[in-house]
C-alpha atoms as a PDB file:
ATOM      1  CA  UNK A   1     -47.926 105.877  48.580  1.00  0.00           C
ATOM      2  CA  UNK A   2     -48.856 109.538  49.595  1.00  0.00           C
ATOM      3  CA  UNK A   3     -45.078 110.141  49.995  1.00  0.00           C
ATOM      4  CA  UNK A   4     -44.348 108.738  46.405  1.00  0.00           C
ATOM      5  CA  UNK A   5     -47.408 111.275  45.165  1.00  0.00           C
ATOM      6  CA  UNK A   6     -45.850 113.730  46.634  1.00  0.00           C
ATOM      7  CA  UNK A   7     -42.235 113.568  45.650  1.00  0.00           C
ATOM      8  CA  UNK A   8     -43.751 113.088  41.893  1.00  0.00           C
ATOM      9  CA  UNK A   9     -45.739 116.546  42.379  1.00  0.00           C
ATOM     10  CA  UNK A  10     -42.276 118.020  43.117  1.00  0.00           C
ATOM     11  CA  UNK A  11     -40.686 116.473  40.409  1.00  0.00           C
ATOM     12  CA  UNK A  12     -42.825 117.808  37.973  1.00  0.00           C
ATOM     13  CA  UNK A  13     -42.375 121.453  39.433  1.00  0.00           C
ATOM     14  CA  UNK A  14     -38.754 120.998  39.917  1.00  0.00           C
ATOM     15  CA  UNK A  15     -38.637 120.319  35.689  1.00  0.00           C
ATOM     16  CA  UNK A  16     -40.462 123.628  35.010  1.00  0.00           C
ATOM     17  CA  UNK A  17     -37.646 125.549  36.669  1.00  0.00           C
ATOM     18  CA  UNK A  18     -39.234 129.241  38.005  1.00  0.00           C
ATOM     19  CA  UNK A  19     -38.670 130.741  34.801  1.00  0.00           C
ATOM     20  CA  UNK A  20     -40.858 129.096  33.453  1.00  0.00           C
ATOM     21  CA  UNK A  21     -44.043 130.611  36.002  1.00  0.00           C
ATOM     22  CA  UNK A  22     -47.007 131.964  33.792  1.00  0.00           C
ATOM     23  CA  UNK A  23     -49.797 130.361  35.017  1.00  0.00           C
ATOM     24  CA  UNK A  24     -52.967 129.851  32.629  1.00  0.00           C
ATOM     25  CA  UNK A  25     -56.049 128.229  33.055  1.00  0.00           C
ATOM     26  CA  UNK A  26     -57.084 124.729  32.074  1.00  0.00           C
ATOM     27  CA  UNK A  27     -60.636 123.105  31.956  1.00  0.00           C
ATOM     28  CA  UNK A  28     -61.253 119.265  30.588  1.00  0.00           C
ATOM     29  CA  UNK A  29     -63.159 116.734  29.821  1.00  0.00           C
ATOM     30  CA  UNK A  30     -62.596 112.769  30.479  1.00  0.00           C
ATOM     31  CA  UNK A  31     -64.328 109.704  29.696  1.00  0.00           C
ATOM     32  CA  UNK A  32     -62.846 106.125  30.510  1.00  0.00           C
ATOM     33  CA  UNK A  33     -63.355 102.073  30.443  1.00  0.00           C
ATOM     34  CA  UNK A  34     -61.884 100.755  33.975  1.00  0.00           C
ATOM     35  CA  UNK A  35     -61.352  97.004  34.395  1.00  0.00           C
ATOM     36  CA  UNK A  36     -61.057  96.125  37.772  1.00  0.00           C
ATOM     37  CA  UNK A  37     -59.296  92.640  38.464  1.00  0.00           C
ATOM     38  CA  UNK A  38     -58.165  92.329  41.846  1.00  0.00           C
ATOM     39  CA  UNK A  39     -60.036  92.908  45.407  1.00  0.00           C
ATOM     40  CA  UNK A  40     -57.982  92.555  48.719  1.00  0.00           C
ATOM     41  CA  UNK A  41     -59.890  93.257  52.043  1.00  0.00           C
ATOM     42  CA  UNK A  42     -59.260  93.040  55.927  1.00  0.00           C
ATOM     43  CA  UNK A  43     -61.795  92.445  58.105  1.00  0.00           C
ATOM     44  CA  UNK A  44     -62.207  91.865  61.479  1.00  0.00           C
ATOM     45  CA  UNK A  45     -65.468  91.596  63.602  1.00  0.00           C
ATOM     46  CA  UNK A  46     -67.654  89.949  66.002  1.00  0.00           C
ATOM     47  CA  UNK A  47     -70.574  87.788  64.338  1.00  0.00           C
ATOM     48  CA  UNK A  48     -73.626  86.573  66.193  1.00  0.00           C
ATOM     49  CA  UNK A  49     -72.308  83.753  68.174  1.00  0.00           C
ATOM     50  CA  UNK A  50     -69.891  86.076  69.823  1.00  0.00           C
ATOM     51  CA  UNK A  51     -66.831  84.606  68.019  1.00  0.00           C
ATOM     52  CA  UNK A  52     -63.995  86.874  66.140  1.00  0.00           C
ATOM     53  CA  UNK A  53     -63.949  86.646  62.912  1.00  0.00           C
ATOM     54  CA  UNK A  54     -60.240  87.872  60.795  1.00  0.00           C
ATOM     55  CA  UNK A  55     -60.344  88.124  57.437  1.00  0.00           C
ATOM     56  CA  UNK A  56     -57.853  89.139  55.190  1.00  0.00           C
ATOM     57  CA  UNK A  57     -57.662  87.845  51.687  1.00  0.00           C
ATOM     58  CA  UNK A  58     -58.333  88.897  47.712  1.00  0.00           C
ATOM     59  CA  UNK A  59     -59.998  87.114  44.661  1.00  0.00           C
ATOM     60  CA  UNK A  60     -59.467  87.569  41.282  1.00  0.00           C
ATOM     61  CA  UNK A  61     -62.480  88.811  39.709  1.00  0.00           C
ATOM     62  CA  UNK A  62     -62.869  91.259  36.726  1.00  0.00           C
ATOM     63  CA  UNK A  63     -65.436  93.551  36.457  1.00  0.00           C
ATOM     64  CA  UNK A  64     -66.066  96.307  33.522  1.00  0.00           C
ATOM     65  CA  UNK A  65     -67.115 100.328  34.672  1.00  0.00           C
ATOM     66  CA  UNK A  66     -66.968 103.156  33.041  1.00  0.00           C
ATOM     67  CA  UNK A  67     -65.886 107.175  34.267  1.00  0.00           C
ATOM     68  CA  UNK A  68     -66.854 110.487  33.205  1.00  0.00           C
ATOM     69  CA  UNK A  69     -65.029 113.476  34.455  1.00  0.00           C
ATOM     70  CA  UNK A  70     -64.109 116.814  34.532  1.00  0.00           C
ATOM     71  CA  UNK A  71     -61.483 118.816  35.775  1.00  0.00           C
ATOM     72  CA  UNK A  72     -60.139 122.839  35.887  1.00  0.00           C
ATOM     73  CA  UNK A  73     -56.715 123.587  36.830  1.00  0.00           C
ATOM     74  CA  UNK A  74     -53.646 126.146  35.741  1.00  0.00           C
ATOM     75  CA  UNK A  75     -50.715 125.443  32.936  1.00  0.00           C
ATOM     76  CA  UNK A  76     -47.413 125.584  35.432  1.00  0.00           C
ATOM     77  CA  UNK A  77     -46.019 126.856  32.477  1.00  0.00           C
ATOM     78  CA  UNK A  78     -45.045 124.967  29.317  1.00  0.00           C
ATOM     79  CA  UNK A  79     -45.054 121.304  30.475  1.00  0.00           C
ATOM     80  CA  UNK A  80     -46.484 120.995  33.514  1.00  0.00           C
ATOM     81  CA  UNK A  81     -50.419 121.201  34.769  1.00  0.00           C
ATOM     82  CA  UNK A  82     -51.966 120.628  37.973  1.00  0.00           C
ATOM     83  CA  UNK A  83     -55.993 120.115  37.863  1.00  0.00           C
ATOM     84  CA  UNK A  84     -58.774 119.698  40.268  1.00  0.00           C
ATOM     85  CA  UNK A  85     -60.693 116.627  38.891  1.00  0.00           C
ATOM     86  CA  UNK A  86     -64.339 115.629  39.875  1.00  0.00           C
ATOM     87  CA  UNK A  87     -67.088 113.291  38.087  1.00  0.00           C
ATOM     88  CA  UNK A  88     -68.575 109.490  38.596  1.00  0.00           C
ATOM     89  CA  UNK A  89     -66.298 106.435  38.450  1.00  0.00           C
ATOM     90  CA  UNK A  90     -67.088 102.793  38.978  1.00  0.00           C
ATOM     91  CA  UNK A  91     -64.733 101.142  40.907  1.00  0.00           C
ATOM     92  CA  UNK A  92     -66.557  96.885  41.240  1.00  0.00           C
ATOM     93  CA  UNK A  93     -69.536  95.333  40.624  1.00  0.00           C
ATOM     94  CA  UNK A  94     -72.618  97.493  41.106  1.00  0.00           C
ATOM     95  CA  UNK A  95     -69.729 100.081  43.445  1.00  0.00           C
ATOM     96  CA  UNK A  96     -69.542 103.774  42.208  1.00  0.00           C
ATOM     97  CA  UNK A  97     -67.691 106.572  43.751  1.00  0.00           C
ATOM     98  CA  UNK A  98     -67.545 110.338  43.259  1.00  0.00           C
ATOM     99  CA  UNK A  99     -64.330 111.679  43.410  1.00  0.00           C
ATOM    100  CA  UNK A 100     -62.409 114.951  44.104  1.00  0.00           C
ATOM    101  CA  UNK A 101     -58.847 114.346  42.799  1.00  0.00           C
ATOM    102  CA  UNK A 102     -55.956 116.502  42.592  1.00  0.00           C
ATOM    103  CA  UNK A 103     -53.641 115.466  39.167  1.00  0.00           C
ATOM    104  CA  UNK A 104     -50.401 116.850  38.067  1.00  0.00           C
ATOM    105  CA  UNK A 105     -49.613 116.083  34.666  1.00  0.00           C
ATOM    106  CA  UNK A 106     -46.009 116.462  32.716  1.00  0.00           C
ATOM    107  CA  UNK A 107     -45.905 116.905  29.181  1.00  0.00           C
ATOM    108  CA  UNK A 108     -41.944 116.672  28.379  1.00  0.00           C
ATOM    109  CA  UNK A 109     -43.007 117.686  24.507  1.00  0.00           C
ATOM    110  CA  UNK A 110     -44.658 120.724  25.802  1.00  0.00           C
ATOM    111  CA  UNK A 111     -49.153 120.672  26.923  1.00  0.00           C
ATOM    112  CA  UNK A 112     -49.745 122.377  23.366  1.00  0.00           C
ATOM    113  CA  UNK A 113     -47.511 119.439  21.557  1.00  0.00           C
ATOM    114  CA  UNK A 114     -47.873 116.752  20.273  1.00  0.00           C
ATOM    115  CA  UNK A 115     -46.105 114.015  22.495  1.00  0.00           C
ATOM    116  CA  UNK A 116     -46.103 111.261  25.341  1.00  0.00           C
ATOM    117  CA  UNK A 117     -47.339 112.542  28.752  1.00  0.00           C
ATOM    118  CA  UNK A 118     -46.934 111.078  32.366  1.00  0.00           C
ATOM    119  CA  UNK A 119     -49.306 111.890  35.389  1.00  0.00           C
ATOM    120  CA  UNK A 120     -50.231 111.273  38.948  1.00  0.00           C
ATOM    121  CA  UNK A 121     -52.998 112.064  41.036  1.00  0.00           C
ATOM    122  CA  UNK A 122     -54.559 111.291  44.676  1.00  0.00           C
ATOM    123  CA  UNK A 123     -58.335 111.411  45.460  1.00  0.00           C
ATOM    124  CA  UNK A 124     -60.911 111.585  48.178  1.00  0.00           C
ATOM    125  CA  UNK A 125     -63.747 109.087  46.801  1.00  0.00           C
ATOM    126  CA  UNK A 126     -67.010 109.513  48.273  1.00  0.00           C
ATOM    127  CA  UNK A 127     -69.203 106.386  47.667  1.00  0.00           C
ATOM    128  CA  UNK A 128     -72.973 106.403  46.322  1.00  0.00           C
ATOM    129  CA  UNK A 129     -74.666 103.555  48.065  1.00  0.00           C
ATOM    130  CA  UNK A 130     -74.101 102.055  51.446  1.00  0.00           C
ATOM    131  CA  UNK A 131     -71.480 103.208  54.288  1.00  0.00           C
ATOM    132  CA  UNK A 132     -70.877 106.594  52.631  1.00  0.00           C
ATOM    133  CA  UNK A 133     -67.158 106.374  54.517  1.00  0.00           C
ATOM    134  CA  UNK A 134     -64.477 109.069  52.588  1.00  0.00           C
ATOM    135  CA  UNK A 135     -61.803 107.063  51.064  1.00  0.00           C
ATOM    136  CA  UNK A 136     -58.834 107.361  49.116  1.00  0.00           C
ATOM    137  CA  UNK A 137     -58.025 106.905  45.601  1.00  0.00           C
ATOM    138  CA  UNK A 138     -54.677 106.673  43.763  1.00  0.00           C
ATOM    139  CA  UNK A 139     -54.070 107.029  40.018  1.00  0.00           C
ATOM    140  CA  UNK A 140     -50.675 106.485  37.712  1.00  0.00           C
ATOM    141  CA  UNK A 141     -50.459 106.641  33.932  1.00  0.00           C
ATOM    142  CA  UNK A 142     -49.282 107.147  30.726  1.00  0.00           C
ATOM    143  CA  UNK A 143     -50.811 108.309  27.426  1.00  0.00           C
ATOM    144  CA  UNK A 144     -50.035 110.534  24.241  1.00  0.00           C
ATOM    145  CA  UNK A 145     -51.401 114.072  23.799  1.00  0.00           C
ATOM    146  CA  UNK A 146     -52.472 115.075  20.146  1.00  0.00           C
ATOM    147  CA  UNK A 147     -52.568 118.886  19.743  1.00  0.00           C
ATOM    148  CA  UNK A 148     -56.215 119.902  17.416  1.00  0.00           C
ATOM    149  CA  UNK A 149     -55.890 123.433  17.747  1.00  0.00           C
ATOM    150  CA  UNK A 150     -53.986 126.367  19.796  1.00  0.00           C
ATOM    151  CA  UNK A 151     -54.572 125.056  23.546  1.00  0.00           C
ATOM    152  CA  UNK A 152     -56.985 122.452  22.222  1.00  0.00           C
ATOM    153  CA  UNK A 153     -55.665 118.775  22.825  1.00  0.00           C
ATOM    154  CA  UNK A 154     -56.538 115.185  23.204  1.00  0.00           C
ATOM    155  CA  UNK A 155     -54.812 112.888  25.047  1.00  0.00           C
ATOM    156  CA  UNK A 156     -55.260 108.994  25.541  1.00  0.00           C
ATOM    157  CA  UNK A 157     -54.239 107.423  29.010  1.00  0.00           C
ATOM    158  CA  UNK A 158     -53.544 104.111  30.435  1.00  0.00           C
ATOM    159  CA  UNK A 159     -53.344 104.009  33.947  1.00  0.00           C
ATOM    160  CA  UNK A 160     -53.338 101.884  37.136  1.00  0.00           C
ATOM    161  CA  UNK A 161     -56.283 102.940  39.910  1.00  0.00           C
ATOM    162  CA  UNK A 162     -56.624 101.538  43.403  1.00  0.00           C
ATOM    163  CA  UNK A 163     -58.859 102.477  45.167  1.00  0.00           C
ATOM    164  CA  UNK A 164     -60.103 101.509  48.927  1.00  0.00           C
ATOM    165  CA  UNK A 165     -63.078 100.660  50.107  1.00  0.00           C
ATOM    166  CA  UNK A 166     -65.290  99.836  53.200  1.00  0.00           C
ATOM    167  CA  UNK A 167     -67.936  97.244  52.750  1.00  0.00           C
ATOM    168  CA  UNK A 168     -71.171  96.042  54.171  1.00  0.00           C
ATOM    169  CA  UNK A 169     -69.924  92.836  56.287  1.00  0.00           C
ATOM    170  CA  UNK A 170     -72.365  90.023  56.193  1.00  0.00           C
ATOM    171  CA  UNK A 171     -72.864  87.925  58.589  1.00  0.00           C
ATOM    172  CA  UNK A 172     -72.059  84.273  57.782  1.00  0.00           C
ATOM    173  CA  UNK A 173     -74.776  82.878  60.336  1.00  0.00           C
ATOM    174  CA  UNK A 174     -77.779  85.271  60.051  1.00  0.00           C
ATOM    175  CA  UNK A 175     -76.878  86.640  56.370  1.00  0.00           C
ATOM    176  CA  UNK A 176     -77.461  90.292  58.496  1.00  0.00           C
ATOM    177  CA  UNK A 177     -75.015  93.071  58.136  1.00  0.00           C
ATOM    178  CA  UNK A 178     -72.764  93.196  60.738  1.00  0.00           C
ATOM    179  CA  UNK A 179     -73.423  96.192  63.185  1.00  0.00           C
ATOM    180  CA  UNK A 180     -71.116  99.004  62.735  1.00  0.00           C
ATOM    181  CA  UNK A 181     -70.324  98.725  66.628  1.00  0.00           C
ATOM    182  CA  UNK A 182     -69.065  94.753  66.359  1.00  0.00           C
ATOM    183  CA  UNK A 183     -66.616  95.840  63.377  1.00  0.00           C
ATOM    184  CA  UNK A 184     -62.913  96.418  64.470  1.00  0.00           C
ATOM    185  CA  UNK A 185     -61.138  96.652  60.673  1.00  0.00           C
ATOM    186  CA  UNK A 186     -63.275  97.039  57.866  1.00  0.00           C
ATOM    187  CA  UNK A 187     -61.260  98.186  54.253  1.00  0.00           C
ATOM    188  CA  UNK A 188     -60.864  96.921  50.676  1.00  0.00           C
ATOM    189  CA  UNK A 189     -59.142  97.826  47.718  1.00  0.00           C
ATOM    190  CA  UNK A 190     -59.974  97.367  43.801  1.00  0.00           C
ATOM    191  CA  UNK A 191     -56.956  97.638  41.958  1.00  0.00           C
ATOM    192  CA  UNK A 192     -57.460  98.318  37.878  1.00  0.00           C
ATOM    193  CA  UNK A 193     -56.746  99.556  34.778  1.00  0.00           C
ATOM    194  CA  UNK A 194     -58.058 102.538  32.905  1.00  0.00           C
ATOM    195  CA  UNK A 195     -58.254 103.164  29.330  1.00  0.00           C
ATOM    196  CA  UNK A 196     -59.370 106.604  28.725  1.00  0.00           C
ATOM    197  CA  UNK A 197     -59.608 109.520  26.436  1.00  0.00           C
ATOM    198  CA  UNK A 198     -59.561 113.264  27.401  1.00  0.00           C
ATOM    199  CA  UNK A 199     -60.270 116.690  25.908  1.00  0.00           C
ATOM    200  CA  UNK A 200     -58.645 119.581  27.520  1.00  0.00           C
ATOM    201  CA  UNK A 201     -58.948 123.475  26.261  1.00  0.00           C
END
């Protein structure tokens, strides 16, 4: 995934062509609905009786949160920005993160047109409640920028958001959390969708 990420970034600078260099400076605002759907996890521990325990499954389960973000970042000239995003995003039930993600975005219209957008963007998530492991967090969308005024635009996205996880284990005798030294693989992922609108300036 970080390789496709990463050959998108280029992409993007690739189709501003270095003639194109006159960097300006970008500051937004974000707020989203995110549905989450699907949960996948792999875990792999010793429980009380001594016995291994390997699970790896998923369950379909949806689950409404909600996202508020900001971001700063520079215009790449006329189509293309890149933008330091940061904020408070729920990713499952009662399950919020903090994230720092870096987003490129490609406006093919032009950022101060009106017109459809694409972007991409990868993210260390940092949870707020239990096991505060780093994790990673990938985002891919779509959406259509209205231009209000000079630099000043709105855009509405749809995108798809996974991001992983590590979870408290229980243990299925005692009902306990499983000690962090009897856990071998612990990681989940809550894939979603995000409907969101943005104001950048």
């Amino acid at each position: 995934m970080k390789k496709v990420l990463l050959t998108l970034f280029l992409v993007l600078f690739a189709c501003q062509g270095l003639s194109a260099w006159r960097p300006r400076p970008s500051f937004g605002l974000e707020w989203g609905y995110t549905g989450t759907a699907l949960k996948t996890w792999q875990h792999n521990y010793i429980y009380s009786s001594g016995a291994r325990i390997v699970d790896n499954d998923r369950t379909w389960r949806y689950f409404s949160n909600g996202s508020v973000l900001a971001c700063a970042g520079l215009d790449l000239g006329s189509r293309v920005n890149v933008s330091l995003y940061s904020g408070l995003i729920g990713v499952y039930s009662q399950r919020w993160m903090i994230p720092l993600e870096l987003r490129g975005r490609w406006c093919p219209s032009g950022l101060c047109s009106n017109g459809p957008l694409l972007h991409a963007g990868i993210a260390a998530a940092f949870p707020t409640a239990s096991l505060y492991e780093t994790t990673a967090r990938v985002n891919l969308g779509a959406g259509y920028r209205v231009n209000v005024h000079s630099a000043k635009c709105v855009d509405f996205l749809l995108s798809l958001q996974v991001c992983g996880d590590h979870e408290s284990i229980r243990d299925p005798d005692t009902r306990y959390y499983v000690p962090a030294e009897d856990i071998f693989s612990n990681f989940a992922e809550y894939w979603a969708l995000n409907v969101s609108v943005a104001l950048n300036f």
